[in-house]
Protein backbone atom coordinates (compact mmCIF):
# COMPACT_ATOMS: atom_id res chain seq x y z
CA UNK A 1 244.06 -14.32 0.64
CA UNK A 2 240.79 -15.71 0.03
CA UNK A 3 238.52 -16.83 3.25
CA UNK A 4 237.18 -20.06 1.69
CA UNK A 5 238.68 -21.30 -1.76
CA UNK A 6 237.40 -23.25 -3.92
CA UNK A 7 238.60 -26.64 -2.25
CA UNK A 8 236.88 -25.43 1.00
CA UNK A 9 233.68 -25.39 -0.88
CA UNK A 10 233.80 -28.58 -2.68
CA UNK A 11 234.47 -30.25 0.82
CA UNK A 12 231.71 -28.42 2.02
CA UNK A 13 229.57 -29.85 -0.11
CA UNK A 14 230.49 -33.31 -0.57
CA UNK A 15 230.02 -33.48 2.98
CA UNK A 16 226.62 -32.97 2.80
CA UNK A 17 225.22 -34.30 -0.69
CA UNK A 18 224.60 -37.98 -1.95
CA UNK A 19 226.76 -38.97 -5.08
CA UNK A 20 225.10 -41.67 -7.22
CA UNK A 21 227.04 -43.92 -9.12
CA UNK A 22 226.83 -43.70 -12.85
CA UNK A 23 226.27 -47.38 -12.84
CA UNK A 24 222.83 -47.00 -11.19
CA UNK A 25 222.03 -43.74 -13.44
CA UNK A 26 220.37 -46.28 -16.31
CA UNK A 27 217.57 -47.34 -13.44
CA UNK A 28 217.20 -44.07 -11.84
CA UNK A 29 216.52 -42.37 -15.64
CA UNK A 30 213.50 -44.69 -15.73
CA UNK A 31 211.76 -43.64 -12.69
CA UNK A 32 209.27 -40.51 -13.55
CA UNK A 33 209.90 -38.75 -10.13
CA UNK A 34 213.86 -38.33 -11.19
CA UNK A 35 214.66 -35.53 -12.91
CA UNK A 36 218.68 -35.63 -14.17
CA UNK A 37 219.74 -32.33 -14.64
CA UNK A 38 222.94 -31.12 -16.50
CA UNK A 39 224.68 -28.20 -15.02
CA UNK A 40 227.72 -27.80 -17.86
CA UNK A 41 227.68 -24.97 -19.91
CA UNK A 42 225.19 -25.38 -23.81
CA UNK A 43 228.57 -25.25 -25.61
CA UNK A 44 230.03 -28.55 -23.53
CA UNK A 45 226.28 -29.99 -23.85
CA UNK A 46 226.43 -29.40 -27.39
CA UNK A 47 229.72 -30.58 -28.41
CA UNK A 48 229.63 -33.47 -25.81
CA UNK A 49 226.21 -34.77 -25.84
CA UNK A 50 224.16 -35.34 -23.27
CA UNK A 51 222.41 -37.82 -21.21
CA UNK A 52 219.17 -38.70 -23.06
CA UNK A 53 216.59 -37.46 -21.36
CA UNK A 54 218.15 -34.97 -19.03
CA UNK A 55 217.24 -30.65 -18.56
CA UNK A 56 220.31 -28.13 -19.10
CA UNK A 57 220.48 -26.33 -16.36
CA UNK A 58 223.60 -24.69 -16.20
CA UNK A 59 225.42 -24.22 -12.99
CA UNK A 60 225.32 -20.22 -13.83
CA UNK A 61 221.99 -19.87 -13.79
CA UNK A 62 220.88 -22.65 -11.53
CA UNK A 63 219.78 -20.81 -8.85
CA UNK A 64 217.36 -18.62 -11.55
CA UNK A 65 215.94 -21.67 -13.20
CA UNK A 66 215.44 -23.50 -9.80
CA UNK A 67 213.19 -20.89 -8.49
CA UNK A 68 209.74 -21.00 -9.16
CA UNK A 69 209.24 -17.19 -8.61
CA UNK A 70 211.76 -16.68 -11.60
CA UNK A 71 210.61 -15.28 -14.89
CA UNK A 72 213.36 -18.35 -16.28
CA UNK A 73 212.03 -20.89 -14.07
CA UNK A 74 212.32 -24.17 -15.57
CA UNK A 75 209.11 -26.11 -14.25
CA UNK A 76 210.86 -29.67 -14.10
CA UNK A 77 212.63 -28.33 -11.75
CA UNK A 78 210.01 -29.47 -8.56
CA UNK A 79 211.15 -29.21 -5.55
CA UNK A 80 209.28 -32.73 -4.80
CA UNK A 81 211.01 -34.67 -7.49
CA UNK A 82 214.32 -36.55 -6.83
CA UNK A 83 217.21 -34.23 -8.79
CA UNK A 84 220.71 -35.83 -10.41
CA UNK A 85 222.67 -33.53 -11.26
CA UNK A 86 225.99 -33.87 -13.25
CA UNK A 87 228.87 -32.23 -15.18
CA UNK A 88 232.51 -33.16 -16.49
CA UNK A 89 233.79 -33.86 -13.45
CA UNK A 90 231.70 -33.50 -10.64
CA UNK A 91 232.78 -30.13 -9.54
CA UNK A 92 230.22 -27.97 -10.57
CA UNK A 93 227.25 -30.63 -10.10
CA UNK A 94 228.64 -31.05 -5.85
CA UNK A 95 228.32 -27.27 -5.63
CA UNK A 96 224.96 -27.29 -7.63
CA UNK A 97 223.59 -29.73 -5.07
CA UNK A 98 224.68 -28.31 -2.41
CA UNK A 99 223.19 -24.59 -3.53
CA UNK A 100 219.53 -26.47 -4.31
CA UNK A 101 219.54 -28.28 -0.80
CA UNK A 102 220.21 -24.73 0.85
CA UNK A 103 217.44 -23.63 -1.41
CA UNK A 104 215.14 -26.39 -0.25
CA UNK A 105 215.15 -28.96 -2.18
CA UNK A 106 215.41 -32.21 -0.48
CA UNK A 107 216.22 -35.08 -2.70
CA UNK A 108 219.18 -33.45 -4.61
CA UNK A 109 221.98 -35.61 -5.53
């Protein structure tokens, strides 16, 4: 039997990171120090869409691109910017926040 499941984690995290509405997404997309950031994988990106504007990050490699020491570091990724992340369903983009706040980053939601 596992120690924490999946469940645990999501709790976990949603305990501890800000959700934003998608109704207040349009206004936050404007501002220049918010970054949105999609976490799904390229083939859901690609056969989905995606939010004008936003990075692909994918959850997967999150913690690579995130990291400035990284040889795949992806630079809009600043620490001091505000980060949005999302996915399908909000899964993957809870535990993506969660993983950049224990990185460091402190405007993650």
């Amino acid at each position: 039997m596992l120690k924490t499941g999946f469940k645990d984690l999501l709790a976990e995290a949603n305990a501890v990171i800000e959700n934003v509405s998608i109704q207040d997404l349009p206004y936050l997309n404007d501002d220049p120090d918010v970054v949105v950031v999609d976490v799904r994988d390229a083939i859901e990106r690609e056969a989905d869409g995606a939010i004008p504007g936003s990075i692909h990050a994918s959850r997967g490699m999150l913690e690579f691109y995130a990291d400035p020491t990284s040889p795949v570091h992806i630079s809009a990724l600043f620490p001091e910017k505000r980060l949005i992340l999302y996915c399908g369903t909000g899964g993957r983009s809870a535990l993506a926040a969660k993983t950049l706040l224990d990185m460091g980053f402190s405007d993650v939601a």
